[in-house]
N, C-alpha and C. Protein backbone atom coordinates (compact mmCIF):
# COMPACT_ATOMS: atom_id res chain seq x y z
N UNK A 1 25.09 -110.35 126.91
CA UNK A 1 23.80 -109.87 126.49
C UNK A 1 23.51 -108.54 127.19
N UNK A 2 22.79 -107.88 126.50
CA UNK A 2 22.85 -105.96 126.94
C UNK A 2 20.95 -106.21 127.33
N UNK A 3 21.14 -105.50 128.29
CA UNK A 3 19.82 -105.93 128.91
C UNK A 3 19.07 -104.34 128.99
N UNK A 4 18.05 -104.04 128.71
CA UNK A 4 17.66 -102.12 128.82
C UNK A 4 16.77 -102.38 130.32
N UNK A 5 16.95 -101.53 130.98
CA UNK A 5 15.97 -101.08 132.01
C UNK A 5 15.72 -99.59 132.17
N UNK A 6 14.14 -99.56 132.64
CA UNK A 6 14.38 -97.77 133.28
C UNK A 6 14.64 -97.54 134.64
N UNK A 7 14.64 -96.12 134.38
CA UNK A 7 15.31 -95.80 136.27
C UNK A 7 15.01 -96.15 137.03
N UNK A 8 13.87 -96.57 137.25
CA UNK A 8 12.77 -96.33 138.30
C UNK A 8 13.48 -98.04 138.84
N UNK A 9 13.32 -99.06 137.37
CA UNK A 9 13.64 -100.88 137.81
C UNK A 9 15.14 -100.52 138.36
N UNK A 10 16.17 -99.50 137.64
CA UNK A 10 17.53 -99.65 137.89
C UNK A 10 17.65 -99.65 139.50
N UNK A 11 16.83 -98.23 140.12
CA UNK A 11 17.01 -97.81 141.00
C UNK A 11 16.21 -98.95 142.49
N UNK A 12 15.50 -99.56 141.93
CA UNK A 12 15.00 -100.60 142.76
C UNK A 12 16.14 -101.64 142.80
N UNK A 13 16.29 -102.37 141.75
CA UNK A 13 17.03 -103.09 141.71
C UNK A 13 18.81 -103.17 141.23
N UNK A 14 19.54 -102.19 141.90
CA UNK A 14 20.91 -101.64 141.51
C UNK A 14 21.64 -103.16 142.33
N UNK A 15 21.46 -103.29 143.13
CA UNK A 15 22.42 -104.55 143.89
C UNK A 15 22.29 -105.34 143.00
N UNK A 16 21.25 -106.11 142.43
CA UNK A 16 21.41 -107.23 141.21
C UNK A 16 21.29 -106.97 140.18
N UNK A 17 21.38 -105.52 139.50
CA UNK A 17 22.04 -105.24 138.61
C UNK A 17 23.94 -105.35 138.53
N UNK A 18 24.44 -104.64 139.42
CA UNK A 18 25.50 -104.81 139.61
C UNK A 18 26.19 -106.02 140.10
N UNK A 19 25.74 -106.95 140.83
CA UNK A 19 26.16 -108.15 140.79
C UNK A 19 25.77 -109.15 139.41
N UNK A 20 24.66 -108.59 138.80
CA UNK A 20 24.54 -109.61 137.76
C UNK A 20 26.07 -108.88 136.41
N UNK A 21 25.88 -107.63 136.55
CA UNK A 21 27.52 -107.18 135.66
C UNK A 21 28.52 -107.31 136.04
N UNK A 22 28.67 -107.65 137.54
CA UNK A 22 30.07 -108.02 138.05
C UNK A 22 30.14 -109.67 137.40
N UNK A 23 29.31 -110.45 137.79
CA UNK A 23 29.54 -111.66 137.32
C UNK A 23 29.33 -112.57 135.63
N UNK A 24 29.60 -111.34 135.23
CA UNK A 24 29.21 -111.69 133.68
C UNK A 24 28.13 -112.10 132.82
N UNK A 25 27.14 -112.03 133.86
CA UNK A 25 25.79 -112.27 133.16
C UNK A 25 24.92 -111.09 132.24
N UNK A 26 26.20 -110.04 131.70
CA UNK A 26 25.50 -109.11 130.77
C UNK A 26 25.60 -107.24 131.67
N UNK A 27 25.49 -106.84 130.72
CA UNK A 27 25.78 -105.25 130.81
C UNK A 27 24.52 -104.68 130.43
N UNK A 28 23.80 -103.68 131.13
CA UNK A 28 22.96 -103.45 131.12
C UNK A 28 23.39 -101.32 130.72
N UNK A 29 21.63 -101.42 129.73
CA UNK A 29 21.81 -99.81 129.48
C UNK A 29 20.16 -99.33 130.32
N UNK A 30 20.68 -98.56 130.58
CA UNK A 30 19.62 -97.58 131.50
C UNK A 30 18.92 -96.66 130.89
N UNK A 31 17.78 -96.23 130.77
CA UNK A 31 17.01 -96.01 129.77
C UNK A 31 16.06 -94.48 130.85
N UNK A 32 15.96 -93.44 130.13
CA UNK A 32 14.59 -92.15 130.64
C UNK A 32 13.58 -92.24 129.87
N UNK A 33 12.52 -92.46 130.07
CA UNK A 33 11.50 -92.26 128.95
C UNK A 33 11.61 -92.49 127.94
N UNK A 34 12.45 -93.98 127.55
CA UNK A 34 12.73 -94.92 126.61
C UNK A 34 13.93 -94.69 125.84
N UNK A 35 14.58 -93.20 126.19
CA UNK A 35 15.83 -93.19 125.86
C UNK A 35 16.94 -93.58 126.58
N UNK A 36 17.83 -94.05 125.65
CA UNK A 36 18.87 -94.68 126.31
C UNK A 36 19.87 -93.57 127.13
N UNK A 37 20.33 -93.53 128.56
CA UNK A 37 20.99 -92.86 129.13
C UNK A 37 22.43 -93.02 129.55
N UNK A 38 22.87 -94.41 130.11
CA UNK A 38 23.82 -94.79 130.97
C UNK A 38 23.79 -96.12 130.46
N UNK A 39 25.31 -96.56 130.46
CA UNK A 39 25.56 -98.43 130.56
C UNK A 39 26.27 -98.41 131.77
N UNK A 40 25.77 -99.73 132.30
CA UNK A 40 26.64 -100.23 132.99
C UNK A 40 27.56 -101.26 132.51
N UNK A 41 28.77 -101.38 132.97
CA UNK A 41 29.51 -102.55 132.25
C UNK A 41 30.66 -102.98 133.33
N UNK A 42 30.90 -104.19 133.13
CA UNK A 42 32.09 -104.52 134.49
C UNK A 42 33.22 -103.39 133.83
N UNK A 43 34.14 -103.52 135.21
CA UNK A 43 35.19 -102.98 135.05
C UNK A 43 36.44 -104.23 134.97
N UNK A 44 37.23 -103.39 134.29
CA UNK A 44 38.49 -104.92 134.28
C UNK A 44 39.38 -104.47 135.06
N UNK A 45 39.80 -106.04 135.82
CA UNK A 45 40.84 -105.67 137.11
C UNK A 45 41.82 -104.53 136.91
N UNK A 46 42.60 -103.83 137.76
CA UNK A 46 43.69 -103.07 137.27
C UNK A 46 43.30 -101.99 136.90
N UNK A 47 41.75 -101.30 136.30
CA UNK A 47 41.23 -100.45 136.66
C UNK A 47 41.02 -99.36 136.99
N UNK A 48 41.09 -99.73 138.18
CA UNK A 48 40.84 -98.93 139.36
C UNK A 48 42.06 -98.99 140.16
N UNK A 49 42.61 -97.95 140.69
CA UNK A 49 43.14 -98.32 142.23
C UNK A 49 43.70 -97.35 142.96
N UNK A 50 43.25 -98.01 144.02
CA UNK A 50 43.34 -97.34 145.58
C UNK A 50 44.16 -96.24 145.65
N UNK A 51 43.62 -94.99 146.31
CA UNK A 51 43.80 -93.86 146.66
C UNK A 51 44.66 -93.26 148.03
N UNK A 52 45.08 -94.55 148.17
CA UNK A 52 46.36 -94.63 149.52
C UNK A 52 47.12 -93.31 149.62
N UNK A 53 48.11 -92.55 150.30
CA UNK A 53 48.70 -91.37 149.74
C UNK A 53 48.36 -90.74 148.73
N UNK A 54 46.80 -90.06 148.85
CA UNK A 54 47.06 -88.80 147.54
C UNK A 54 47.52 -88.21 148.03
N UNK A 55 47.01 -87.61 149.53
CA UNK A 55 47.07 -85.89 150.10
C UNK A 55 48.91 -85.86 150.33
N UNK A 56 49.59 -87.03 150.29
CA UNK A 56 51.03 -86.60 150.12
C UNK A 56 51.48 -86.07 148.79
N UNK A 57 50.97 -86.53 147.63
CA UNK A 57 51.01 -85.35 146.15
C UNK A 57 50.87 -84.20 146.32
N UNK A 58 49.16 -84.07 147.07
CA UNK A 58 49.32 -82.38 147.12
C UNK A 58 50.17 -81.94 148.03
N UNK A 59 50.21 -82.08 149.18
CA UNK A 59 51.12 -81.05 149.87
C UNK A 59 52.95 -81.03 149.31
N UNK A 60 53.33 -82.01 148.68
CA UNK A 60 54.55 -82.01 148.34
C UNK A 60 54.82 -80.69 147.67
N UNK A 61 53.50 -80.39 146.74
CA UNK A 61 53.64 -79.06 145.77
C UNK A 61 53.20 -77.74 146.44
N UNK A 62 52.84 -78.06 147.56
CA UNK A 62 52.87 -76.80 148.41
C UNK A 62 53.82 -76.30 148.95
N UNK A 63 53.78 -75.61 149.18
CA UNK A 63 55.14 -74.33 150.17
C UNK A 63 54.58 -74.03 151.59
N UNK A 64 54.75 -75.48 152.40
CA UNK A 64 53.73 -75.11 153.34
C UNK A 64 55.32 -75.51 154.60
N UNK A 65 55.31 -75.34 155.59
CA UNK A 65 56.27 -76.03 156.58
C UNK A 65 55.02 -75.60 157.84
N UNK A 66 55.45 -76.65 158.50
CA UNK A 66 55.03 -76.75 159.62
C UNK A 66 55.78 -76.18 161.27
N UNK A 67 55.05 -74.98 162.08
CA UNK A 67 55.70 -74.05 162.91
C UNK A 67 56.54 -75.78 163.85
N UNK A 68 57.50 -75.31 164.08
CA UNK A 68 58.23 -75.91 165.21
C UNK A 68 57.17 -75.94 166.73
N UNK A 69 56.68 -75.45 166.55
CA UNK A 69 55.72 -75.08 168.11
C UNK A 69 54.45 -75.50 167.46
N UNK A 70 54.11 -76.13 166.88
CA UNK A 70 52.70 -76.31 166.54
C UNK A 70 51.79 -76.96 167.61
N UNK A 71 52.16 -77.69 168.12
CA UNK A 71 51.20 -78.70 169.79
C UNK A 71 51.59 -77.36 170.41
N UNK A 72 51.55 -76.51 170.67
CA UNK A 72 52.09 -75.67 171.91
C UNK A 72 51.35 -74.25 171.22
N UNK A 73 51.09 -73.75 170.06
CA UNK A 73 50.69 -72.43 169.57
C UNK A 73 49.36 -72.16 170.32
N UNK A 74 49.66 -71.02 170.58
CA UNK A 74 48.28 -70.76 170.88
C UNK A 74 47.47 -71.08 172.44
N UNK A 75 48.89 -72.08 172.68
CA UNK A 75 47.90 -72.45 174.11
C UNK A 75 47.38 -72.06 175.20
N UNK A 76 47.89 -70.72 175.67
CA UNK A 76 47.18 -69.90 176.47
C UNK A 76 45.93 -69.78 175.84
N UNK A 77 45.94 -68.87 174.81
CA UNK A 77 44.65 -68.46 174.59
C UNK A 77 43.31 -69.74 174.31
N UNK A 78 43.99 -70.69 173.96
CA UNK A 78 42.70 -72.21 174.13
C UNK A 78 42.70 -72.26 175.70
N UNK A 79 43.64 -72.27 176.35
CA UNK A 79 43.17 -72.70 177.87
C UNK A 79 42.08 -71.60 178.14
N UNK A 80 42.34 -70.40 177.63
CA UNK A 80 41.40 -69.61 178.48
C UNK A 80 40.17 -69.39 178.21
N UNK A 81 39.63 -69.91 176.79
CA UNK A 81 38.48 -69.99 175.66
C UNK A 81 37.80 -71.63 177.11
N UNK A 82 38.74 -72.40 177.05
CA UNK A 82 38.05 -73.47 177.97
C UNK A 82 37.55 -73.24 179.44
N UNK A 83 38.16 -71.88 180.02
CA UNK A 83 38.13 -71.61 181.45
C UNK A 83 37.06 -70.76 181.51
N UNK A 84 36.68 -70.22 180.18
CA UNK A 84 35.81 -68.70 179.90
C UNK A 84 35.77 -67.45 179.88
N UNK A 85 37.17 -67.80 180.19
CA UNK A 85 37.95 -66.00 179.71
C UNK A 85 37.47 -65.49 178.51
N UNK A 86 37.51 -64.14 178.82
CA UNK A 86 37.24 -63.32 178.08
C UNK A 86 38.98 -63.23 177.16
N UNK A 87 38.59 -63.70 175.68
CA UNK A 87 39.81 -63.86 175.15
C UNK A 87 39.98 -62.72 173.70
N UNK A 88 38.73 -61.92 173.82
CA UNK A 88 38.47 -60.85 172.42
C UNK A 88 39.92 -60.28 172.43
N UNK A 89 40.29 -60.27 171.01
CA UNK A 89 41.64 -59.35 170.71
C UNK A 89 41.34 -58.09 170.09
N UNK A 90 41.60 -57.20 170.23
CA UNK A 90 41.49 -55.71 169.52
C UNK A 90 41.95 -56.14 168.14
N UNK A 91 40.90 -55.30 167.10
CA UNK A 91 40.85 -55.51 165.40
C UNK A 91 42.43 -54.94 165.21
């Protein structure tokens, strides 16, 4: 059963909206100033799923390598930013 609410009930009551569409008690349409806007409706298992390793997709397609010295770059000049050296480099 398709149930209408407006924003104002959706937005009060979104937790038992969504548990009442997770558990099959009906799909609800969301309504602005009596027009219809949004349904909600369960989703079916399988769906959705988990976002485990994306950022290994992207960088695979990058042309990126990583310096051999990377823990070590730079480290004078951080020690001396921490000590308060004056560390300005000429433009």
């Amino acid at each position: 059963m398709t149930k209408a609410v407006n924003i104002y009930e959706a937005k009060k009551s979104l937790s038992r909206i969504v548990d009442d569409v997770a558990t099959g008690k009906g799909d609800y349409i969301i309504c602005k100033y009596g027009n219809p806007r949004a349904r909600i409706v369960p989703i079916e298992s399988g769906q959705l799923r988990p976002r485990v390793g994306f950022a290994k997709e992207y960088f695979d397609r990058m042309d990126f390598t990583l310096p051999d010295d990377f823990d070590t770059m730079m480290q004078d000049e951080i020690i001396a930013m921490f000590e308060g050296e004056d560390t300005q480099r000429p433009l």
